[in-house]
C-alpha atoms as a PDB file:
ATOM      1  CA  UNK A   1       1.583  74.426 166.006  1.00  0.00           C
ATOM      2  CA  UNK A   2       3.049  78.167 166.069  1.00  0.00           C
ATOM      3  CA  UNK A   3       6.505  78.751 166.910  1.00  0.00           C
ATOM      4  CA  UNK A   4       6.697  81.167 169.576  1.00  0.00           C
ATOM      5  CA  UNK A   5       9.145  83.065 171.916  1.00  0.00           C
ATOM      6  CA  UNK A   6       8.987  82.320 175.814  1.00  0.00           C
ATOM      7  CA  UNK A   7       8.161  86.394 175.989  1.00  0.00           C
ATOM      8  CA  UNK A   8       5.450  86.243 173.372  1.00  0.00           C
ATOM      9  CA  UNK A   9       3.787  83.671 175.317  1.00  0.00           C
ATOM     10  CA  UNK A  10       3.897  85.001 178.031  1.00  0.00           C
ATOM     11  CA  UNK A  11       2.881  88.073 176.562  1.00  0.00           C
ATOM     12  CA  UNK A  12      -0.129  86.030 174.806  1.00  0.00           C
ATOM     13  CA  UNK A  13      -1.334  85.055 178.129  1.00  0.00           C
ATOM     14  CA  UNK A  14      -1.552  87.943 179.938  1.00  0.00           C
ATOM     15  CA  UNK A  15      -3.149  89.821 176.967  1.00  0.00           C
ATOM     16  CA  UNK A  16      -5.879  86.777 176.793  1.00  0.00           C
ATOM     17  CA  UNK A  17      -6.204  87.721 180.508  1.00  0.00           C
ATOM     18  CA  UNK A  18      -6.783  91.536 180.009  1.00  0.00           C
ATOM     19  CA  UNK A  19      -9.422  90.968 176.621  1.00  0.00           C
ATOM     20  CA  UNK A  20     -11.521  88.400 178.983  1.00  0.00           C
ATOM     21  CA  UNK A  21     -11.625  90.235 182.104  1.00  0.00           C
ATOM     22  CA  UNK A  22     -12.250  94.480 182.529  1.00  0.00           C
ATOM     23  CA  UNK A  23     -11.428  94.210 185.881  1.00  0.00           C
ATOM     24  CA  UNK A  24      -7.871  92.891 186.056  1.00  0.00           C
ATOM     25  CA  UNK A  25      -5.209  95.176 187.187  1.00  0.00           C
ATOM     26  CA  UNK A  26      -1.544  95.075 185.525  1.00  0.00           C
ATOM     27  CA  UNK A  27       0.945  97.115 188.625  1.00  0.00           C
ATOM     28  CA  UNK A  28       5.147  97.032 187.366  1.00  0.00           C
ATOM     29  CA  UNK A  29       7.097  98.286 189.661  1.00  0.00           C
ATOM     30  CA  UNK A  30      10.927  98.505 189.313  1.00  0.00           C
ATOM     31  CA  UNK A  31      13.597 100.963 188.549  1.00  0.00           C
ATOM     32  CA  UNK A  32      13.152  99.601 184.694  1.00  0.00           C
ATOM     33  CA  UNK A  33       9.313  99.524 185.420  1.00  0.00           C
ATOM     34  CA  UNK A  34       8.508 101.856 182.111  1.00  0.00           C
ATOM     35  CA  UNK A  35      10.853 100.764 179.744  1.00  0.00           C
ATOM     36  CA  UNK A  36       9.428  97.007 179.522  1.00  0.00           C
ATOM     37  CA  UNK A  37       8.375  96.008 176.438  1.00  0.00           C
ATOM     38  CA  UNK A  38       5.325  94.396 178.015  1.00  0.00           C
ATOM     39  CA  UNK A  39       3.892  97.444 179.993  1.00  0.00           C
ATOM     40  CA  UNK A  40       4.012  99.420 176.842  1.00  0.00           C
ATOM     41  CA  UNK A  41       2.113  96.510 174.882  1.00  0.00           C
ATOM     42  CA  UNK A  42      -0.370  96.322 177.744  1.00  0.00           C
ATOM     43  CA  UNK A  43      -0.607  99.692 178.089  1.00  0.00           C
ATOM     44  CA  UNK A  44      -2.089 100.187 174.459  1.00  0.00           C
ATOM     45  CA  UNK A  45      -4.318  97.051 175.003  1.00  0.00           C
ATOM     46  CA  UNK A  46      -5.640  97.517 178.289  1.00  0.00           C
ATOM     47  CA  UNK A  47      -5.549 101.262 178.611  1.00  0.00           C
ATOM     48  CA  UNK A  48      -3.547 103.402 180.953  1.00  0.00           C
ATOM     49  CA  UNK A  49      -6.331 103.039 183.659  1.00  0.00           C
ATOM     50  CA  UNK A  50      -5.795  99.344 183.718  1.00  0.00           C
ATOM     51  CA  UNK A  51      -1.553  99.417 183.611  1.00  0.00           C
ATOM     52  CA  UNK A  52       0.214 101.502 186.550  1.00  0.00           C
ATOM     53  CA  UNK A  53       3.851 101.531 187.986  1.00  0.00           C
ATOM     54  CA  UNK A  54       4.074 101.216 191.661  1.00  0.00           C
ATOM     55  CA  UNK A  55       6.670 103.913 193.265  1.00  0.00           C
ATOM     56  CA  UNK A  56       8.422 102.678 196.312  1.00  0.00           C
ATOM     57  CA  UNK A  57      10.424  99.197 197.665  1.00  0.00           C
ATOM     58  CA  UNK A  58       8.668  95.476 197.491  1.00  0.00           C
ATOM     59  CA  UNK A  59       6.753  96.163 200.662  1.00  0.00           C
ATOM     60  CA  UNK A  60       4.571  99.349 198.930  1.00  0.00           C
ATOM     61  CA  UNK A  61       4.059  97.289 195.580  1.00  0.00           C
ATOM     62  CA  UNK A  62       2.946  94.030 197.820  1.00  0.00           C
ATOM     63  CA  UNK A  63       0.552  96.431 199.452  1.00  0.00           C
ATOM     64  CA  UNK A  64      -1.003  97.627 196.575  1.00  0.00           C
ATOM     65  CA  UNK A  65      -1.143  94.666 194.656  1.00  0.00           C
ATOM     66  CA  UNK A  66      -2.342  92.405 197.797  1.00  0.00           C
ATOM     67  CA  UNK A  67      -4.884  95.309 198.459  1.00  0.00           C
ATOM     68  CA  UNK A  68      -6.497  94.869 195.105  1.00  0.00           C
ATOM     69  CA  UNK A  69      -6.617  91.572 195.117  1.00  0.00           C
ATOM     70  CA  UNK A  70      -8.616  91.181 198.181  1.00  0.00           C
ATOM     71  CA  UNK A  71     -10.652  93.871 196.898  1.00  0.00           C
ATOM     72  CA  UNK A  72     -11.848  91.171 194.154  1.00  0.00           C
ATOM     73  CA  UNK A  73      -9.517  92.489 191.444  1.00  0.00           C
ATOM     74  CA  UNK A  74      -7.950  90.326 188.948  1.00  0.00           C
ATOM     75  CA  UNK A  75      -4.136  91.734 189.948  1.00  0.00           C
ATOM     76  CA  UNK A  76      -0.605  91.097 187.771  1.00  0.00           C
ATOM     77  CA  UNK A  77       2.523  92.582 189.994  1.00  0.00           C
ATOM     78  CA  UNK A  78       5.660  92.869 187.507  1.00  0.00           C
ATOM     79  CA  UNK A  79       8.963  93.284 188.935  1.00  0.00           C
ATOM     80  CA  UNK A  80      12.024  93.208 186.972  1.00  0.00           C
ATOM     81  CA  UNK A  81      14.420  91.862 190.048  1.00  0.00           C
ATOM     82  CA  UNK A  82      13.119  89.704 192.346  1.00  0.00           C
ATOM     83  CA  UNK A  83      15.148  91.439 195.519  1.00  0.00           C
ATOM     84  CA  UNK A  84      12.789  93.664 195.888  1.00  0.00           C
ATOM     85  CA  UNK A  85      10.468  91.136 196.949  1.00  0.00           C
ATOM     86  CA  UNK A  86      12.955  90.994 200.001  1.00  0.00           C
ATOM     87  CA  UNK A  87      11.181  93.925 202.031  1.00  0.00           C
ATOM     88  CA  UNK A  88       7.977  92.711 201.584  1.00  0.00           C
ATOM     89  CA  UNK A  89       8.117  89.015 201.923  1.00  0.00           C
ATOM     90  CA  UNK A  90       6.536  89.651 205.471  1.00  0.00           C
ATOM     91  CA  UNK A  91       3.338  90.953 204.177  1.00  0.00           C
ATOM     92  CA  UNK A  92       3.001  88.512 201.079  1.00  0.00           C
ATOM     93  CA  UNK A  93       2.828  85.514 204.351  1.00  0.00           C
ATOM     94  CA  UNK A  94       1.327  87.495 206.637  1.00  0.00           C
ATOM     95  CA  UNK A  95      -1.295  88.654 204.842  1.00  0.00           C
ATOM     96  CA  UNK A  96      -1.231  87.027 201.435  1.00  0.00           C
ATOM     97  CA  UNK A  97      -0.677  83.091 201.774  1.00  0.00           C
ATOM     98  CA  UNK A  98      -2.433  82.990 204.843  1.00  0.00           C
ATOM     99  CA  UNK A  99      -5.676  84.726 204.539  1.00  0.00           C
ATOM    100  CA  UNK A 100      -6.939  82.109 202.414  1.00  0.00           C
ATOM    101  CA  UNK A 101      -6.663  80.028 205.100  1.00  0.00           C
ATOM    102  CA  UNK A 102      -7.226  81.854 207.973  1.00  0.00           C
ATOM    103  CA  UNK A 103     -10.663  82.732 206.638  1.00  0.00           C
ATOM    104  CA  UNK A 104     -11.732  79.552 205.647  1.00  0.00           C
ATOM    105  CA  UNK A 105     -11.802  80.087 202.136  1.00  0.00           C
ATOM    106  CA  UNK A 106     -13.685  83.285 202.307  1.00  0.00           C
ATOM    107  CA  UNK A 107     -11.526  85.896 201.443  1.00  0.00           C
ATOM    108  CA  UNK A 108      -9.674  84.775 197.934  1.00  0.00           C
ATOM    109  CA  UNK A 109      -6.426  86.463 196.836  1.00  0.00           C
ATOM    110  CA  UNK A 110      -6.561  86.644 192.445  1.00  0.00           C
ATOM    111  CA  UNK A 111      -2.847  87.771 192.812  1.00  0.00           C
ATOM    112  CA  UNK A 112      -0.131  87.052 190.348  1.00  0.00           C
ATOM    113  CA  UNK A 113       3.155  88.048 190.973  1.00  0.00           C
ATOM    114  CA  UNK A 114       5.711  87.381 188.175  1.00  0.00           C
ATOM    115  CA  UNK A 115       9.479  88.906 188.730  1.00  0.00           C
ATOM    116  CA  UNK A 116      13.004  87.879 187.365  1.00  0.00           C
ATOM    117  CA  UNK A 117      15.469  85.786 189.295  1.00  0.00           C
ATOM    118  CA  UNK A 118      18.197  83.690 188.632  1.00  0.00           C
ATOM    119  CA  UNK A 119      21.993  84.035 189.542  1.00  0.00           C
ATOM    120  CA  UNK A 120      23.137  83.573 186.192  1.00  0.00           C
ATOM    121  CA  UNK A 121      21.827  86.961 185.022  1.00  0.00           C
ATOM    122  CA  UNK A 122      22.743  88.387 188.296  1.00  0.00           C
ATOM    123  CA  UNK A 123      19.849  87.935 189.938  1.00  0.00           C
ATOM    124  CA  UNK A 124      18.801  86.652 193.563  1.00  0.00           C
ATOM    125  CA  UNK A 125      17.395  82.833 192.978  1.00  0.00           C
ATOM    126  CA  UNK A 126      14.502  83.751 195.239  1.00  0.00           C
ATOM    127  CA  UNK A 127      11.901  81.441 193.954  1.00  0.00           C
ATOM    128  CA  UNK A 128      13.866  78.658 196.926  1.00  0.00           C
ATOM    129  CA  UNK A 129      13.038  80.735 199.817  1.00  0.00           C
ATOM    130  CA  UNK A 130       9.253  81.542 198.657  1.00  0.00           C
ATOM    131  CA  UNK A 131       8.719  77.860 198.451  1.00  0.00           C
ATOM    132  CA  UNK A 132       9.124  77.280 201.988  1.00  0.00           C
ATOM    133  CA  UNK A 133       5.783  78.620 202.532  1.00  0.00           C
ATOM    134  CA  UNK A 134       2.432  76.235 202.415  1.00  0.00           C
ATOM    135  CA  UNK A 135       0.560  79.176 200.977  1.00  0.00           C
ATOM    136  CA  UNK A 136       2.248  80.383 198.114  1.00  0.00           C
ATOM    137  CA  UNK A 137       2.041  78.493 194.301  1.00  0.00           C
ATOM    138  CA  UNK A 138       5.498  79.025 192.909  1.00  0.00           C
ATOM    139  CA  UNK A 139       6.159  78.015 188.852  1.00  0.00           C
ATOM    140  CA  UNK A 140       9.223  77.970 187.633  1.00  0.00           C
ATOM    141  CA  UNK A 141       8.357  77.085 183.901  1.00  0.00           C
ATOM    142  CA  UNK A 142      11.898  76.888 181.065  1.00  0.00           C
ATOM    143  CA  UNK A 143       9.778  76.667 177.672  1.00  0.00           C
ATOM    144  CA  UNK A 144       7.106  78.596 175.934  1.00  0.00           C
ATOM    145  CA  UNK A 145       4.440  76.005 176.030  1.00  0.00           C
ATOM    146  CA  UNK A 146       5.080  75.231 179.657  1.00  0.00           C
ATOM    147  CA  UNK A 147       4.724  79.304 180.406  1.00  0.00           C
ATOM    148  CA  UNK A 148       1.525  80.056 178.734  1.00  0.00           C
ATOM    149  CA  UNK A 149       0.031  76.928 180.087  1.00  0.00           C
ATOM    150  CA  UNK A 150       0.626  77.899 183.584  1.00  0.00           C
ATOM    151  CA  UNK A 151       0.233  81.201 183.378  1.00  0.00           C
ATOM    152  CA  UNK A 152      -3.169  80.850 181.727  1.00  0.00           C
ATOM    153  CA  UNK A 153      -3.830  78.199 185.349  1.00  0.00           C
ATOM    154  CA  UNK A 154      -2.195  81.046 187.271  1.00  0.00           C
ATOM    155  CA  UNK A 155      -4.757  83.739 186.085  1.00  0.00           C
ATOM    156  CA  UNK A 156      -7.642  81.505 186.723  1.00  0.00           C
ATOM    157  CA  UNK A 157      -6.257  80.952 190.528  1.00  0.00           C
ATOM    158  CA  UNK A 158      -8.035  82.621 193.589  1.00  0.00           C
ATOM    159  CA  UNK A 159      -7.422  80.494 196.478  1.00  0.00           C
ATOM    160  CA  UNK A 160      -3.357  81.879 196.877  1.00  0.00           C
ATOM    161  CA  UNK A 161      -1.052  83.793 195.610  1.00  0.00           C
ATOM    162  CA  UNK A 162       1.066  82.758 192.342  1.00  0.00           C
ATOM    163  CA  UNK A 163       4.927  83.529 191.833  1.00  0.00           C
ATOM    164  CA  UNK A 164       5.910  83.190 188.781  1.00  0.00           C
ATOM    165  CA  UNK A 165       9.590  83.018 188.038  1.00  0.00           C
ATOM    166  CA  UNK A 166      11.280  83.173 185.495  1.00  0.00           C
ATOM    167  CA  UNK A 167      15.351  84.568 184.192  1.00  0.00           C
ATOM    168  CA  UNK A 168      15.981  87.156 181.599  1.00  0.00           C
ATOM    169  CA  UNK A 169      17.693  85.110 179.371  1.00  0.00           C
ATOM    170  CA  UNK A 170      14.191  82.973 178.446  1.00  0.00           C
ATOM    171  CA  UNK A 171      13.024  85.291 177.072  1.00  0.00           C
ATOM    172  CA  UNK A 172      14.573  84.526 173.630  1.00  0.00           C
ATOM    173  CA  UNK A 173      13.703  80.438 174.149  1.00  0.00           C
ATOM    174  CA  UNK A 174      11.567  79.273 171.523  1.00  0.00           C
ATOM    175  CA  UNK A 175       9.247  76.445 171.428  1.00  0.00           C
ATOM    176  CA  UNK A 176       5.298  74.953 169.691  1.00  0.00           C
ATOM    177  CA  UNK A 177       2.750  76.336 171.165  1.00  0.00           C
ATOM    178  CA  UNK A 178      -0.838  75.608 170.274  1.00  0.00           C
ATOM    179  CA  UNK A 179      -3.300  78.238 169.438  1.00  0.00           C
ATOM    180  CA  UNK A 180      -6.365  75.587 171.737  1.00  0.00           C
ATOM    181  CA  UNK A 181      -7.048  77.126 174.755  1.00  0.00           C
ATOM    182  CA  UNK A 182      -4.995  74.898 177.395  1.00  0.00           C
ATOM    183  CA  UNK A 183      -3.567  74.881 180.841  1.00  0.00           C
ATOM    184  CA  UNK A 184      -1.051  72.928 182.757  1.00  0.00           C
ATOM    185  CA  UNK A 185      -1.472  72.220 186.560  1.00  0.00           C
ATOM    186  CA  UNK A 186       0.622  73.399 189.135  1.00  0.00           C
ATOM    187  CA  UNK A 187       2.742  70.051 190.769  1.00  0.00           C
ATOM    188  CA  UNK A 188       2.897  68.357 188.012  1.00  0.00           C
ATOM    189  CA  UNK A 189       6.445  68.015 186.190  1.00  0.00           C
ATOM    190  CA  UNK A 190       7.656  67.834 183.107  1.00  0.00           C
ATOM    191  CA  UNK A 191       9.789  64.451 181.176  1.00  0.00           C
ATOM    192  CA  UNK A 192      12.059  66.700 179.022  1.00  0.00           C
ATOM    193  CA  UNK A 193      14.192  63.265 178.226  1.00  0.00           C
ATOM    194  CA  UNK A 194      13.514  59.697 178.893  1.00  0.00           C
ATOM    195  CA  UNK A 195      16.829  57.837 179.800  1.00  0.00           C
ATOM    196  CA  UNK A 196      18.280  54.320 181.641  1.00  0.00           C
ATOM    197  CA  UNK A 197      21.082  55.222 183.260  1.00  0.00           C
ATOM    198  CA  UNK A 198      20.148  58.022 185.828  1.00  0.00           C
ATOM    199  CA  UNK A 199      17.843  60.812 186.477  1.00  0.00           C
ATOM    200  CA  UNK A 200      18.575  64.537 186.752  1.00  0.00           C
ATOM    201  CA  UNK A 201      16.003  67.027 187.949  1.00  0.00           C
ATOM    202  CA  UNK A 202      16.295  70.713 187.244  1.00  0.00           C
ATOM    203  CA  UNK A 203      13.849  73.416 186.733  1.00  0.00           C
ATOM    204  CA  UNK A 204      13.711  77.402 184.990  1.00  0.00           C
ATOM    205  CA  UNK A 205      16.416  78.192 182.486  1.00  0.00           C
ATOM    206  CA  UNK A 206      18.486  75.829 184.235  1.00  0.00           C
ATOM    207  CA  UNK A 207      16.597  72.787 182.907  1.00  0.00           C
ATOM    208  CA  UNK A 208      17.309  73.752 179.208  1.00  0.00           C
ATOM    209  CA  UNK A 209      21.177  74.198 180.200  1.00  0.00           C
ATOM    210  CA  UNK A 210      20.673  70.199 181.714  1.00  0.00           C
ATOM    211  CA  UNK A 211      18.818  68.897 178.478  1.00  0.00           C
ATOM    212  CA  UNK A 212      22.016  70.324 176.309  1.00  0.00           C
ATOM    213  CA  UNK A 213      24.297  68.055 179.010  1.00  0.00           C
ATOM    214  CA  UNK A 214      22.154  65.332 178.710  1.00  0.00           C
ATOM    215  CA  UNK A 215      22.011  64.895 175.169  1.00  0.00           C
ATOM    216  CA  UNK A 216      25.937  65.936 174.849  1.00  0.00           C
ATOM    217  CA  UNK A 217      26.050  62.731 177.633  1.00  0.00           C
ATOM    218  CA  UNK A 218      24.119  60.367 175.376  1.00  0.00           C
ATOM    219  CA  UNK A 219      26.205  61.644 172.099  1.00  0.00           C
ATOM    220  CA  UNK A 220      29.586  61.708 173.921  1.00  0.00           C
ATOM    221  CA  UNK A 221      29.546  59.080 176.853  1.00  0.00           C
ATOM    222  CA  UNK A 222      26.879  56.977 175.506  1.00  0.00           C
ATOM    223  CA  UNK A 223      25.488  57.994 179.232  1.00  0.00           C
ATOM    224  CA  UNK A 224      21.596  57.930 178.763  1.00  0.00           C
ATOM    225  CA  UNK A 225      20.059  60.588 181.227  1.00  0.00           C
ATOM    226  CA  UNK A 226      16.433  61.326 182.041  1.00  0.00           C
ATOM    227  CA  UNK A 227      15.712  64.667 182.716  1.00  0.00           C
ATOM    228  CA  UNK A 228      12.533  65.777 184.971  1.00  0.00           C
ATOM    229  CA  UNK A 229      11.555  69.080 184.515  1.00  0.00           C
ATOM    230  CA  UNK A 230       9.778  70.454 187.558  1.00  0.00           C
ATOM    231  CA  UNK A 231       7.886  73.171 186.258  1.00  0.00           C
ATOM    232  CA  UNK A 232       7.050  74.730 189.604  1.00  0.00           C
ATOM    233  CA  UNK A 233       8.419  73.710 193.115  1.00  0.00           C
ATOM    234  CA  UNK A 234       5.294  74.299 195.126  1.00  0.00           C
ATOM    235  CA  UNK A 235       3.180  72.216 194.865  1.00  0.00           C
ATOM    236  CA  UNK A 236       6.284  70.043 194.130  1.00  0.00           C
ATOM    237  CA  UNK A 237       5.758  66.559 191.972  1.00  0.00           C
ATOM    238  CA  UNK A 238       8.023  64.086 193.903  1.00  0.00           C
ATOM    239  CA  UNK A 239       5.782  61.512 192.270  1.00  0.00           C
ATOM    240  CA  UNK A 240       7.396  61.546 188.964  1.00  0.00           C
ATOM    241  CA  UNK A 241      10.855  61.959 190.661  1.00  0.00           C
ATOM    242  CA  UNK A 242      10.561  58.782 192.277  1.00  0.00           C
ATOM    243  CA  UNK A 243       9.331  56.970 189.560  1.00  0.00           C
ATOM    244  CA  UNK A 244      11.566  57.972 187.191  1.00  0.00           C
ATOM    245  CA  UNK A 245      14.459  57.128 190.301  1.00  0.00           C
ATOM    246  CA  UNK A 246      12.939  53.920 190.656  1.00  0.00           C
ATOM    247  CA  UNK A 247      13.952  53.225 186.671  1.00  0.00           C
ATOM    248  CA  UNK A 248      17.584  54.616 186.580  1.00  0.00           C
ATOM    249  CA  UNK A 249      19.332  53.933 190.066  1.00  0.00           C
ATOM    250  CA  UNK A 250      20.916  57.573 190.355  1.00  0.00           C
ATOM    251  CA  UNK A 251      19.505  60.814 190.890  1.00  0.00           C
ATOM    252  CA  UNK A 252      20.971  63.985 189.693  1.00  0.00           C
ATOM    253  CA  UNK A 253      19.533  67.412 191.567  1.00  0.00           C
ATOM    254  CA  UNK A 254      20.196  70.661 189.546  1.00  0.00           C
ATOM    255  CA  UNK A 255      19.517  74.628 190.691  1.00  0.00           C
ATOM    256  CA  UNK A 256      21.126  77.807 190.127  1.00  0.00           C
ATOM    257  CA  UNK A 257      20.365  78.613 194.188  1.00  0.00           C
ATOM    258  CA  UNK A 258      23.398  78.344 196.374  1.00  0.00           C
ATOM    259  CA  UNK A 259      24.093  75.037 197.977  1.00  0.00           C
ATOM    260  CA  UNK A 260      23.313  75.350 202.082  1.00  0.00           C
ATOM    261  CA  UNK A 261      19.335  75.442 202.223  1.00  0.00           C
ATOM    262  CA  UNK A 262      18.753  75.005 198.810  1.00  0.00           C
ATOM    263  CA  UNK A 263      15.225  73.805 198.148  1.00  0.00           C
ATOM    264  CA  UNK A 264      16.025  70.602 196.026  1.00  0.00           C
ATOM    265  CA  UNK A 265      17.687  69.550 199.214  1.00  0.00           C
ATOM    266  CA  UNK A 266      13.746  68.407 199.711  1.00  0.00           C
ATOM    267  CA  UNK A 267      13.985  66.013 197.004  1.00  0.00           C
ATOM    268  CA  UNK A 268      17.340  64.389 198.047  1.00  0.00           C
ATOM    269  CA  UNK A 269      14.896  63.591 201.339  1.00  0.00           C
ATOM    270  CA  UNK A 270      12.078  62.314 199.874  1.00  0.00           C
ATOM    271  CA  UNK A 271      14.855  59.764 197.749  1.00  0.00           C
ATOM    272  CA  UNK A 272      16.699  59.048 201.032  1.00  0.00           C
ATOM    273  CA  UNK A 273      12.842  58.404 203.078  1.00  0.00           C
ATOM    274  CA  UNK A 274      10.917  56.618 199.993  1.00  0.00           C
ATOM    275  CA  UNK A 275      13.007  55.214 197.474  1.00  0.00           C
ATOM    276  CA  UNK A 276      16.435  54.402 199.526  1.00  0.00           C
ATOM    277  CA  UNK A 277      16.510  51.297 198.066  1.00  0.00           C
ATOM    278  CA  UNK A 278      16.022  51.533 194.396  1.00  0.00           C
ATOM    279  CA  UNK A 279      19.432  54.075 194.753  1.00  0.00           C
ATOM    280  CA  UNK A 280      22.139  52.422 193.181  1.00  0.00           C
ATOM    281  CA  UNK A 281      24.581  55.866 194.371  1.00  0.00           C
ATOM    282  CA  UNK A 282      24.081  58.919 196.586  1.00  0.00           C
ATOM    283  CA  UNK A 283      22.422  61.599 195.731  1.00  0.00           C
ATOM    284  CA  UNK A 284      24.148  64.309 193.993  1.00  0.00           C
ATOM    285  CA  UNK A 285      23.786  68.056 193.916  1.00  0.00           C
ATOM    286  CA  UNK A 286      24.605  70.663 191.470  1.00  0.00           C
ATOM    287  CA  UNK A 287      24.217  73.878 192.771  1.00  0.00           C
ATOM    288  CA  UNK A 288      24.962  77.852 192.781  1.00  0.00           C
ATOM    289  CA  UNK A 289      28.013  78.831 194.651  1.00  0.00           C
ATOM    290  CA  UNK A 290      27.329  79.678 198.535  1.00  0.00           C
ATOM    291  CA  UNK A 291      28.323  83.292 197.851  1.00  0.00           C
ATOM    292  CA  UNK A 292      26.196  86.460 197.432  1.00  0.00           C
ATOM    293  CA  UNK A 293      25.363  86.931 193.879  1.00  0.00           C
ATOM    294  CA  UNK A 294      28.763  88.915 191.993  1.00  0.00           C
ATOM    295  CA  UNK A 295      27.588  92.188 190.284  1.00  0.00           C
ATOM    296  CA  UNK A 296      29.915  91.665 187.082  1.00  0.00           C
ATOM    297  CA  UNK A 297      28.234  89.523 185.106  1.00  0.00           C
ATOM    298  CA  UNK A 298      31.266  87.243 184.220  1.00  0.00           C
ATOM    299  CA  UNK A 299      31.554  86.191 187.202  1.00  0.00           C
ATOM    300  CA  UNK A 300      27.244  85.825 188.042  1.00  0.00           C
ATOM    301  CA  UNK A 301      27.656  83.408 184.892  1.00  0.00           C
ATOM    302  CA  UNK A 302      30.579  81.595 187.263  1.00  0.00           C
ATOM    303  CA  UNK A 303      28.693  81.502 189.817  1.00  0.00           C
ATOM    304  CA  UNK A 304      25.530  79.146 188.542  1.00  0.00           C
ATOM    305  CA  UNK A 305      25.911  75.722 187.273  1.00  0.00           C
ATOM    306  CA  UNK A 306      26.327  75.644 183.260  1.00  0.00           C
ATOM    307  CA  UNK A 307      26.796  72.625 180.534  1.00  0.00           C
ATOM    308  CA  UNK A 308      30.096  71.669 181.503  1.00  0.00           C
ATOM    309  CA  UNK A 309      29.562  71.003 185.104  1.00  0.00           C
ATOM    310  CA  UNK A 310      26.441  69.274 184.638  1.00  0.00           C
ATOM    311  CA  UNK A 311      27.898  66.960 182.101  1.00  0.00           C
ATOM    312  CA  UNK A 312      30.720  66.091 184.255  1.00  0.00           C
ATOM    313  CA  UNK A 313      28.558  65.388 187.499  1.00  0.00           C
ATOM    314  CA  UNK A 314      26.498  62.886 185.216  1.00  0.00           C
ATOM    315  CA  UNK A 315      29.926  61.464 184.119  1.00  0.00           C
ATOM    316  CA  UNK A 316      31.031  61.189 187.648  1.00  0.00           C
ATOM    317  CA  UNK A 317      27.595  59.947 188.540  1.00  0.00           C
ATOM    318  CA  UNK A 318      27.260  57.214 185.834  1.00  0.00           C
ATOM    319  CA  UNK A 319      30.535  55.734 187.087  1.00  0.00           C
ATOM    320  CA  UNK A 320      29.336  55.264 190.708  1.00  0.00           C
END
């Protein structure tokens, strides 16, 4: 299989997308919006009438791109920071993950909105507070194969809206990806690691930055971690959590979002309601800090969980 860069399969995708349908609409909008690599690449592949940059805050982009989409066209919204969203989020439930509903299926929304998040590169962790709503899809894919896959499932979606999220500093991950054409389902996680002696969950760039712990755990503790990769958080796949909790005893819940309201408190639930008795220790959390995301990026890199904290929760946890 190819060796490919998270970017270029991303890339891949959405070029796949453009070639097999004329009427799908790429909209960037962002401060950066037309110095991305990928709106230029588009741009000569689609044609300029296909690739525009949306002027204005997250509310006017949402518009437009919602607009289209209910208008039966194939729609992409780029952002390059996800707090943009933040004006708009009223619109994308109002009138975005609802009208599916509300209309009984009549009125399909082919919207995919992919932005940049994550507090180690500075940026708001907003792919926790989209997830609180029923109408949304939100992936959260940390390797090549995993992106393309959903992407190409995201692109093929009408019945809601799809967030895709994803930090700057995947772009450079590289992973196989076949050339078949193939797509991965939304809910459905990911075994990055098959272990005995606990489970940790973690999902985006942050589930790479567990896999290093885990493997420096196995090589250095002789502490032999599974690692669930969640791939997207809504739907969510507490299945395979609880299974694999049901093998190890201990449960290990990763994110870069700050700790108070953070959405793998969800999972800690679902251990404490369904599988309270296979839990050999309480659940533990590693999490952003509860502070607003700091603009030097030192201190952003501070501020989200890295190797070195992960490694010594699943010492701490092992020991329980």
């Amino acid at each position: 299989m190819p060796h490919i860069r998270f970017s270029d399969a991303v890339e891949q995708a959405l070029l796949e997308c453009a070639q097999s349908n004329p009427r799908t609409l790429f909209l960037f909008a962002g401060v950066a919006a037309e110095s991305d690599a990928l709106y230029s690449v588009l741009k000569r592949e689609a044609g300029a009438s296909r690739v525009r940059v949306v002027n204005g805050g997250g509310a006017t982009a949402l518009g437009v791109a919602l607009g289209a989409a209910a208008g039966g066209t194939r729609t992409i919204l780029n952002l390059d920071d996800a707090s943009i969203l933040a004006d708009g989020l009223g619109i994308l439930s109002q009138q975005g993950s609802a009208g599916y509903f509300l209309s009984q299926g009549q009125q399909t929304l082919p919207l995919l909105l992919r932005f940049s998040a994550g507090a180690r590169s500075g940026l708001v962790p907003l792919e926790g507070w989209l997830s609180h709503d029923p109408g949304l899809y939100v992936a959260v894919p940390s390797t090549p194969y995993d992106a393309k896959g959903i992407l190409r499932s995201a692109l093929r979606e009408e019945s809601a809206p799809v967030l895709f999220a994803h930090t700057p500093d995947l772009a450079g991950v590289e992973g196989e990806v076949p050339d078949a054409d193939y797509t991965l389902p939304f809910g459905s996680a990911s075994l990055r690691r098959r272990g005995r002696d606990l489970t940790v969950v973690a999902y985006g760039a942050l589930a790479n930055t567990a896999l290093s712990a885990c493997e420096r755990a196995a090589t250095e503790e002789g502490i032999d971690a599974e690692l669930i990769d969640l791939r997207s958080l809504r739907p969510l796949d507490v299945r395979s959590v609880l299974e694999s909790l049901t093998r190890t005893g201990r449960l290990l819940l990763c994110s870069e979002g700050p700790r108070t309201g953070n959405f793998i408190n969800e999972l800690a639930q679902q251990a404490n309601e369904h599988a309270f008795d296979d839990l050999d220790a309480p659940v533990r959390r590693i999490c952003g800090a509860d502070a607003p995301i700091p603009a030097s990026a030192a201190l952003a890199a501070e501020a989200a969980p890295g190797v070195e904290r992960i490694l010594q929760a699943i010492r701490d946890l092992a020991r329980e």
